[in-house]
PDB file of N, CA and C in Angstrom:
ATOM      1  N   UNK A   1     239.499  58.896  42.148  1.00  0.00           N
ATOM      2  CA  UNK A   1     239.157  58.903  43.560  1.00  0.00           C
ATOM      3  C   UNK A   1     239.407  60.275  44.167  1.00  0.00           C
ATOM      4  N   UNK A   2     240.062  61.016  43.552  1.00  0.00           N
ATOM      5  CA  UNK A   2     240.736  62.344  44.267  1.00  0.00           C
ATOM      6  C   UNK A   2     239.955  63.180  43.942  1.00  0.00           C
ATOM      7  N   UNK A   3     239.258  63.057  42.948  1.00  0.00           N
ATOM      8  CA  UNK A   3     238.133  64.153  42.204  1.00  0.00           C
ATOM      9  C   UNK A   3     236.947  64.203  43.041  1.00  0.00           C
ATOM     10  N   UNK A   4     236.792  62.913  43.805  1.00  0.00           N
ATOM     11  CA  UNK A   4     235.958  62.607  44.166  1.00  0.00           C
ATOM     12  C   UNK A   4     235.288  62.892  45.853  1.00  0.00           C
ATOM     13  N   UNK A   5     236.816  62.838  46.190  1.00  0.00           N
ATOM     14  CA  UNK A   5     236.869  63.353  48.064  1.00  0.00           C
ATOM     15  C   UNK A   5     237.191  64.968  47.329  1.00  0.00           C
ATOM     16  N   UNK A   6     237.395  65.334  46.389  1.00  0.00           N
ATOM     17  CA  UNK A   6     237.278  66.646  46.360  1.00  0.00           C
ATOM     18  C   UNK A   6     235.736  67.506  46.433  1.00  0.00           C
ATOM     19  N   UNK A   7     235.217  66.695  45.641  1.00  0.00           N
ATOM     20  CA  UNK A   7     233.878  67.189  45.613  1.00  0.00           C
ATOM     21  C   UNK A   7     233.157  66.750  46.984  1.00  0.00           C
ATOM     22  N   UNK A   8     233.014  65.980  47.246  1.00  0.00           N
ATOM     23  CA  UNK A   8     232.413  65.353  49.493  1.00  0.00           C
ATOM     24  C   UNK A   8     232.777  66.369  49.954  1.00  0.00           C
ATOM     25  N   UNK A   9     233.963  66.783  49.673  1.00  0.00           N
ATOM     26  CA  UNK A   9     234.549  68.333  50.470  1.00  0.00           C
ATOM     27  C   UNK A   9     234.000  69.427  50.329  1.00  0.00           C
ATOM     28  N   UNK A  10     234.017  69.879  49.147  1.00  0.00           N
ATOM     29  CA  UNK A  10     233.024  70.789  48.306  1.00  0.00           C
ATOM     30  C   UNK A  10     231.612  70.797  49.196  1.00  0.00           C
ATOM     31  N   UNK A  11     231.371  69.450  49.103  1.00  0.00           N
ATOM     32  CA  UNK A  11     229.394  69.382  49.541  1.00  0.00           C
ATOM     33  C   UNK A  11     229.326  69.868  50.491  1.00  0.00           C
ATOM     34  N   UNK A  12     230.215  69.188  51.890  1.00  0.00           N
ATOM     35  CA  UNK A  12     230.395  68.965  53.188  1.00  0.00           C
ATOM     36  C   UNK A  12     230.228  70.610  53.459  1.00  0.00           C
ATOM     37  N   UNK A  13     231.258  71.089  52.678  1.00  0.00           N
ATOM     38  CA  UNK A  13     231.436  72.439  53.042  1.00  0.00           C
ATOM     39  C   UNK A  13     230.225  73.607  53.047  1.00  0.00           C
ATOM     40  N   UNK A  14     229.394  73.239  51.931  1.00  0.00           N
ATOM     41  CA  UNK A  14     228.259  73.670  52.126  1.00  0.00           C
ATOM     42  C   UNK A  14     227.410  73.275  52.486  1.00  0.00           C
ATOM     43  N   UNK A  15     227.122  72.193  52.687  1.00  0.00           N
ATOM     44  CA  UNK A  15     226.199  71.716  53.793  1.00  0.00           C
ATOM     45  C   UNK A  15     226.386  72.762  55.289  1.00  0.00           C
ATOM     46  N   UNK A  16     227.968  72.263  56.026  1.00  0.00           N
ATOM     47  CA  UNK A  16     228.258  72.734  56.983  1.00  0.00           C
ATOM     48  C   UNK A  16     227.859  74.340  56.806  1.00  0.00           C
ATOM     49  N   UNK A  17     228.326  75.046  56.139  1.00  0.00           N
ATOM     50  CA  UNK A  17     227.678  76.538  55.605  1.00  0.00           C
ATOM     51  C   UNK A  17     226.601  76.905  55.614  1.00  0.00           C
ATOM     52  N   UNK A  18     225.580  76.356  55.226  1.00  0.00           N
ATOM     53  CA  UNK A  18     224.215  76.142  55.539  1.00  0.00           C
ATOM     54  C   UNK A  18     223.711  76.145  56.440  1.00  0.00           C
ATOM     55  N   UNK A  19     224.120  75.246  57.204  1.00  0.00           N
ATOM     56  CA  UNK A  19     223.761  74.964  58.744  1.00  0.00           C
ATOM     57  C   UNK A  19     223.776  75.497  59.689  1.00  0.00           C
ATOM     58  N   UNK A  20     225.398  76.496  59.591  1.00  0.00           N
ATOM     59  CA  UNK A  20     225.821  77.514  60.076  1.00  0.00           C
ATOM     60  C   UNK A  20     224.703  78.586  60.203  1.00  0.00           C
ATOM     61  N   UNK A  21     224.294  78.882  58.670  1.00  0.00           N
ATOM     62  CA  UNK A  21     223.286  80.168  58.334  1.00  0.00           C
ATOM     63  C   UNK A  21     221.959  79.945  58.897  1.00  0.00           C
ATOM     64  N   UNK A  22     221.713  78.549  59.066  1.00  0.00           N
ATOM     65  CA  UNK A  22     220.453  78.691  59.535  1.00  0.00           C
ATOM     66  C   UNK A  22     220.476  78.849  60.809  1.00  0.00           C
ATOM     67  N   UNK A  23     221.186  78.114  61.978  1.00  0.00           N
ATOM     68  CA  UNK A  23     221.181  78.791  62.878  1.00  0.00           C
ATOM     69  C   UNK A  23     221.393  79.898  63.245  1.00  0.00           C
ATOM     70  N   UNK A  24     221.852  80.884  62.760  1.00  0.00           N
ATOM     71  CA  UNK A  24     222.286  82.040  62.849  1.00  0.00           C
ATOM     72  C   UNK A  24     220.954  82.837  63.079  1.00  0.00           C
ATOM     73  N   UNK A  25     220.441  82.581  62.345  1.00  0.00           N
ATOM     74  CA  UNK A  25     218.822  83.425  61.615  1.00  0.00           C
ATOM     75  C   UNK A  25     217.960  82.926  62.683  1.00  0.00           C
ATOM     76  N   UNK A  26     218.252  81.532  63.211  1.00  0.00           N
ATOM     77  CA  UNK A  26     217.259  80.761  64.764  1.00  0.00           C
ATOM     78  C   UNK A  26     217.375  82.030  65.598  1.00  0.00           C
ATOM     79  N   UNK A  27     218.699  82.155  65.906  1.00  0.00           N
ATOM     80  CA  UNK A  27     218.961  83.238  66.649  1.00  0.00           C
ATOM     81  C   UNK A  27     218.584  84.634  67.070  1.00  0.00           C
ATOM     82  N   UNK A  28     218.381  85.039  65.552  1.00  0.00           N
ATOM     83  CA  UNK A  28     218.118  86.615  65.884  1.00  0.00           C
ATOM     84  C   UNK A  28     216.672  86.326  66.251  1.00  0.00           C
ATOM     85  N   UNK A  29     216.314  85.265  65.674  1.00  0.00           N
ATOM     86  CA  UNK A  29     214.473  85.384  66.096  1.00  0.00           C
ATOM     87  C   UNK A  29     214.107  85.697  67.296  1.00  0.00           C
ATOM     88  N   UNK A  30     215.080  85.037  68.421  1.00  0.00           N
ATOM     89  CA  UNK A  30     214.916  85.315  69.411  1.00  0.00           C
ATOM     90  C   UNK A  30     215.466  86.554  70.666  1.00  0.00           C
ATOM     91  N   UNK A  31     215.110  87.354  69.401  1.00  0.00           N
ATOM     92  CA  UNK A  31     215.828  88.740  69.997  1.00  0.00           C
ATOM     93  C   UNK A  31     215.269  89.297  71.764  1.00  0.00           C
ATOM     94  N   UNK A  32     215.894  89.647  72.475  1.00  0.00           N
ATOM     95  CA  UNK A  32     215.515  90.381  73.291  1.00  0.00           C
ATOM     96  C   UNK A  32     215.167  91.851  74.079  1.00  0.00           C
ATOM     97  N   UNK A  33     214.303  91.702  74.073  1.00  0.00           N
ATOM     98  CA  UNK A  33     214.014  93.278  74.543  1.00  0.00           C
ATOM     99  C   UNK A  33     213.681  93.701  76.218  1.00  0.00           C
ATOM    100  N   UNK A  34     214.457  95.121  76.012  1.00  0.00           N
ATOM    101  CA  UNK A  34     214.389  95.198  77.401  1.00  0.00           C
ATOM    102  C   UNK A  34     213.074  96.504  77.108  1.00  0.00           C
ATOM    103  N   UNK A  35     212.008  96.178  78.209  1.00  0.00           N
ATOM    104  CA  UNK A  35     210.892  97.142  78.467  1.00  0.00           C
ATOM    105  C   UNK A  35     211.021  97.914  79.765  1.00  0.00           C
ATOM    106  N   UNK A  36     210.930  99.240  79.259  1.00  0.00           N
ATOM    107  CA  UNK A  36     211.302  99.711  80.627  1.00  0.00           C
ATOM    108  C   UNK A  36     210.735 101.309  80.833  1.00  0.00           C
ATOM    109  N   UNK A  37     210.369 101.706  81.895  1.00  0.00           N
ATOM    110  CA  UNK A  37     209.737 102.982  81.857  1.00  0.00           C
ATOM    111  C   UNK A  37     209.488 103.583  83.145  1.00  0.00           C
ATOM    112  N   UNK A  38     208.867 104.458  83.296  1.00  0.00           N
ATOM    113  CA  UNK A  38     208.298 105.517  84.709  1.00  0.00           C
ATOM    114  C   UNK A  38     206.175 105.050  84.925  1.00  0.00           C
ATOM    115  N   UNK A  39     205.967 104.636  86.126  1.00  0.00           N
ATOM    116  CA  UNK A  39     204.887 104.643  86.527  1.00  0.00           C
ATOM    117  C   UNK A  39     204.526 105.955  87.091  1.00  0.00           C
ATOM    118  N   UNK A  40     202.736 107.026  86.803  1.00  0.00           N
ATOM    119  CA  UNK A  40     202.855 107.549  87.121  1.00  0.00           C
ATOM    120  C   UNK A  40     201.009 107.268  87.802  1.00  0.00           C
ATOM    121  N   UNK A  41     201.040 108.602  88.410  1.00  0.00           N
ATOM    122  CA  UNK A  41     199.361 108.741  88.876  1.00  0.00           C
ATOM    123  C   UNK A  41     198.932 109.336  87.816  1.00  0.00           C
ATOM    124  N   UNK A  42     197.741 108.517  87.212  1.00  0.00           N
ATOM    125  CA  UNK A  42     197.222 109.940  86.047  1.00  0.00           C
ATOM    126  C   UNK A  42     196.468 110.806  86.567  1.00  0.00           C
ATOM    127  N   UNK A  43     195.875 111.290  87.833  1.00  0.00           N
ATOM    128  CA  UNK A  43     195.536 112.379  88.304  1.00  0.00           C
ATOM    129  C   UNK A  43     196.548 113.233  89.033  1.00  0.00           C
ATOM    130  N   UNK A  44     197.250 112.643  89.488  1.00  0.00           N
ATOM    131  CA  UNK A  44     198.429 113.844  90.015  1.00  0.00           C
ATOM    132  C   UNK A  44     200.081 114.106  89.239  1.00  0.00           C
ATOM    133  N   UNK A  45     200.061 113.069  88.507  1.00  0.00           N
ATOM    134  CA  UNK A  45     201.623 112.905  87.861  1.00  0.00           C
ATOM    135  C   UNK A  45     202.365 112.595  88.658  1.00  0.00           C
ATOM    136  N   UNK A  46     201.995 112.160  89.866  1.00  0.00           N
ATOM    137  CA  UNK A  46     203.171 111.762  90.763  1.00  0.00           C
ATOM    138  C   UNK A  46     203.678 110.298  90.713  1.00  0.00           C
ATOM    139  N   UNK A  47     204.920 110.008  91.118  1.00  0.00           N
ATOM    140  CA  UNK A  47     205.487 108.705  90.586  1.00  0.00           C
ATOM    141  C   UNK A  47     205.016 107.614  91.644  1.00  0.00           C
ATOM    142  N   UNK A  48     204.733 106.138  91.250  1.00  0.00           N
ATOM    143  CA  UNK A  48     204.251 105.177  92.233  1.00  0.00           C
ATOM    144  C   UNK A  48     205.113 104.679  92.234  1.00  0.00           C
ATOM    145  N   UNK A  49     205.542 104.474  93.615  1.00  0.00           N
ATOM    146  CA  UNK A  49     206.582 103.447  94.077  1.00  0.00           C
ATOM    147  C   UNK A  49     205.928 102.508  93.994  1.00  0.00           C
ATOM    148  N   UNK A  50     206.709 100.844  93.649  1.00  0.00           N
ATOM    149  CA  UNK A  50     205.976  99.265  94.589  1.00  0.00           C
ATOM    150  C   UNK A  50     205.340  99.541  94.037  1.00  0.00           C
ATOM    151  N   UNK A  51     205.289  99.751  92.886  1.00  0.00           N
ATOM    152  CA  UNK A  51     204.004  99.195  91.980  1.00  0.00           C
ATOM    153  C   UNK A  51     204.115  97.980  90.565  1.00  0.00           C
ATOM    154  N   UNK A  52     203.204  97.179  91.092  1.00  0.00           N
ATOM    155  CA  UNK A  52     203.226  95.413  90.253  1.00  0.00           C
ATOM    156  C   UNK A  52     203.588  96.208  88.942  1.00  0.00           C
ATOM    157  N   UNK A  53     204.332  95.407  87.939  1.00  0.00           N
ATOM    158  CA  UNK A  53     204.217  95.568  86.344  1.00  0.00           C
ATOM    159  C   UNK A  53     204.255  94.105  86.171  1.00  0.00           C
ATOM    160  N   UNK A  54     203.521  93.641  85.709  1.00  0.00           N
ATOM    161  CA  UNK A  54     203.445  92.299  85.287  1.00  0.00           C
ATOM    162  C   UNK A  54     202.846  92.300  83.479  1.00  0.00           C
ATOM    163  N   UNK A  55     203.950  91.554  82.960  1.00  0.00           N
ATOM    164  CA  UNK A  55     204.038  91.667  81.291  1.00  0.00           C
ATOM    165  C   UNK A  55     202.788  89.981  80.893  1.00  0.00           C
ATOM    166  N   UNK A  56     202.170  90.168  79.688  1.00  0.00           N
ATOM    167  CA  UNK A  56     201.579  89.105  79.654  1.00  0.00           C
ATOM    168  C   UNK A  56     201.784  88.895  78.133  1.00  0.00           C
ATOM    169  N   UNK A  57     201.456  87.579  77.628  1.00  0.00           N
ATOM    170  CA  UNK A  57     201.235  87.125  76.336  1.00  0.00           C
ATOM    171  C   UNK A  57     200.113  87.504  75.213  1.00  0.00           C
ATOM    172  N   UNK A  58     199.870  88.520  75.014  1.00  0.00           N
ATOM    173  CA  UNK A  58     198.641  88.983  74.255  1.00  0.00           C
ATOM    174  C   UNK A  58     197.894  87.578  73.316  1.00  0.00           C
ATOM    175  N   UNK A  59     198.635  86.285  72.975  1.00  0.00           N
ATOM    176  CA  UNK A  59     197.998  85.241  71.896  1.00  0.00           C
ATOM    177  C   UNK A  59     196.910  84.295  73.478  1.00  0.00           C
ATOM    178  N   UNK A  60     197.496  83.925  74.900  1.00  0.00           N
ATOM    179  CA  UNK A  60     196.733  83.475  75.691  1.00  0.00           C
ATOM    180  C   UNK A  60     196.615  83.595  77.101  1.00  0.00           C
ATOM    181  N   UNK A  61     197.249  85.124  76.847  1.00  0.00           N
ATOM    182  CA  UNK A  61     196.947  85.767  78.464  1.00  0.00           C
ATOM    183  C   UNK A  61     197.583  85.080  79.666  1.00  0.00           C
ATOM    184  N   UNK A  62     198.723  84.587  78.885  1.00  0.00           N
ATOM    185  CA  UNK A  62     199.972  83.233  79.698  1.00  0.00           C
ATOM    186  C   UNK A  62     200.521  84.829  80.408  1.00  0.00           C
ATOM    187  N   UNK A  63     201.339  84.649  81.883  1.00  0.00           N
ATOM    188  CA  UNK A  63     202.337  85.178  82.667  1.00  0.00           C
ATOM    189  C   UNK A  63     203.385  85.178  82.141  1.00  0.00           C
ATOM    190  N   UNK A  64     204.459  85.759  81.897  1.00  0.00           N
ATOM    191  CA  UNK A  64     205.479  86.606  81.009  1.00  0.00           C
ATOM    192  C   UNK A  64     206.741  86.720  82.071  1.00  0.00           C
ATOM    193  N   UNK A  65     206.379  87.405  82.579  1.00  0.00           N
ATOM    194  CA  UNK A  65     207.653  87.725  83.383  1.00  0.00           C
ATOM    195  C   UNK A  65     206.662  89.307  84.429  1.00  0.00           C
ATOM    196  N   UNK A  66     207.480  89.427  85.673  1.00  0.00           N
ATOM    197  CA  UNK A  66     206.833  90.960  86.587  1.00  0.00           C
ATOM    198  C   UNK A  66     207.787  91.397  86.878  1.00  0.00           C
ATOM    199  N   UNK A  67     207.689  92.854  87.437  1.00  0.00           N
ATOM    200  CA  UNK A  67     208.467  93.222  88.679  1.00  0.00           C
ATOM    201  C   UNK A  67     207.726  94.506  89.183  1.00  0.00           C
ATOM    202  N   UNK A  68     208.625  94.670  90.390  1.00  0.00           N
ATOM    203  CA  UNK A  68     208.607  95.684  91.211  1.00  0.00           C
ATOM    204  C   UNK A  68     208.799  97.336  90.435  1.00  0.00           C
ATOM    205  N   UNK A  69     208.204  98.187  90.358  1.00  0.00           N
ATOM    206  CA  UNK A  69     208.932  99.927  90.428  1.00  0.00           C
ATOM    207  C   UNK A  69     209.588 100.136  91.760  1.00  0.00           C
ATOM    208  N   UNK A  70     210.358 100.929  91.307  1.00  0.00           N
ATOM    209  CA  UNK A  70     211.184 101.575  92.602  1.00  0.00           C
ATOM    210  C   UNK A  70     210.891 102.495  92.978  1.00  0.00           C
ATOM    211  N   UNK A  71     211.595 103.148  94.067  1.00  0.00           N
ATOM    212  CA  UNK A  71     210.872 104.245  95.049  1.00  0.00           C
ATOM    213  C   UNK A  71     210.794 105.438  94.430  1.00  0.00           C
ATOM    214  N   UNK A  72     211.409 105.561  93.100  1.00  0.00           N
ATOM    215  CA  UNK A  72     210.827 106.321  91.537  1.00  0.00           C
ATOM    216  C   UNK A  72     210.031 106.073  91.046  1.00  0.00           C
ATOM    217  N   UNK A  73     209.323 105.660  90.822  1.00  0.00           N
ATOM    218  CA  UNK A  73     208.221 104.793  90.352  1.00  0.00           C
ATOM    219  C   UNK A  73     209.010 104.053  88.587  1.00  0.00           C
ATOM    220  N   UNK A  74     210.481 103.687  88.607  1.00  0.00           N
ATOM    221  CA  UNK A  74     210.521 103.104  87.517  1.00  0.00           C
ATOM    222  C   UNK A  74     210.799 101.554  87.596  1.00  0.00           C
ATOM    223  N   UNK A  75     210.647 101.168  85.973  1.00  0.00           N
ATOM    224  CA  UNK A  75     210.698  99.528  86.385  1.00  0.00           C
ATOM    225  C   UNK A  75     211.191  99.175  84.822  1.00  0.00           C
ATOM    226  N   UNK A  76     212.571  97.972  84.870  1.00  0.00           N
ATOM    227  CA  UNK A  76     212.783  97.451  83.483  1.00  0.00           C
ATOM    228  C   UNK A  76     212.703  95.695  83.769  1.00  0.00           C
ATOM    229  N   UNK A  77     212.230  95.001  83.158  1.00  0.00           N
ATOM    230  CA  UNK A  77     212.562  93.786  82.940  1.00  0.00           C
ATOM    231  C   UNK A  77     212.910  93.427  81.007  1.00  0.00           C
ATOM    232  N   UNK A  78     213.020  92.350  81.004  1.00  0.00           N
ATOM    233  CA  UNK A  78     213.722  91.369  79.721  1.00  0.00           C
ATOM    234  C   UNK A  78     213.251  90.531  78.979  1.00  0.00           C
ATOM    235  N   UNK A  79     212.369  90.548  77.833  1.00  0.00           N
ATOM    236  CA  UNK A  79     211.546  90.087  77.322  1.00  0.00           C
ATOM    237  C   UNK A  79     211.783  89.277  75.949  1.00  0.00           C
ATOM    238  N   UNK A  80     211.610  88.091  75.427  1.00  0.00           N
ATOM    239  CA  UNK A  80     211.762  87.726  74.202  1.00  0.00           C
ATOM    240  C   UNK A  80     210.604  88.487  73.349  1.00  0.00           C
ATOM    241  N   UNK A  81     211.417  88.673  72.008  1.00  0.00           N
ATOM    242  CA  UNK A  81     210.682  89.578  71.113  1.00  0.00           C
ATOM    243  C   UNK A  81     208.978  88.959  70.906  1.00  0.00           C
ATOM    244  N   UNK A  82     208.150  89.772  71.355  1.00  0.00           N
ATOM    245  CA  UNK A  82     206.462  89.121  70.665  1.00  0.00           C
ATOM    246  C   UNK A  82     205.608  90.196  71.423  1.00  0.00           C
ATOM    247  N   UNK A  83     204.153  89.512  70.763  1.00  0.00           N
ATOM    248  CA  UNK A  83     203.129  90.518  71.719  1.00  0.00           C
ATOM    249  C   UNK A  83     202.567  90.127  72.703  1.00  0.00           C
ATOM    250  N   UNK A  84     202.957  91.512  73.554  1.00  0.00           N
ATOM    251  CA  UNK A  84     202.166  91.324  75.233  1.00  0.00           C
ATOM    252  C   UNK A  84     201.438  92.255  75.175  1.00  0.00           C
ATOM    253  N   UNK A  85     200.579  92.001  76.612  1.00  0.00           N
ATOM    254  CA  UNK A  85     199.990  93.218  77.130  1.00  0.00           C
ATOM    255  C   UNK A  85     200.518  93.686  78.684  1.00  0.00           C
TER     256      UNK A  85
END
């Protein structure tokens, strides 16, 4: 009998180990990125304040996340890892 809850233990343990690892790996999938940069005029180089950045889903042109530039014309928001436009 002792051989026996030894080995359940054994299993358990890697099972639980396993389980561990796979979530782990769920995780990084969902890495985040921060996008972030300077808006400019392409005829003058000058910076746009209040100007929309709105991020989109490149697979169905779904809404993502927006924001505002600042009175620099820069802007960061927070994105799960994938392709936008």
């Amino acid at each position: 009998m002792r051989t026996l809850l030894i080995k359940n233990t054994r299993c358990m343990f890697l099972i639980i180990a396993l389980l561990f690892s796979f979530s782990q790996f769920s995780v990084s999938q969902n890495q985040t990125w921060n996008i972030s940069g300077n808006i400019t005029d392409g005829k003058t180089s000058n910076t746009l304040p209040f100007a929309n950045v709105v991020l989109y889903r490149s697979s169905d042109v779904a809404f993502v996340s927006g924001t505002v530039t600042n009175d620099n014309g820069y802007f960061s928001l927070n994105a799960v890892k994938n392709e936008y436009l």
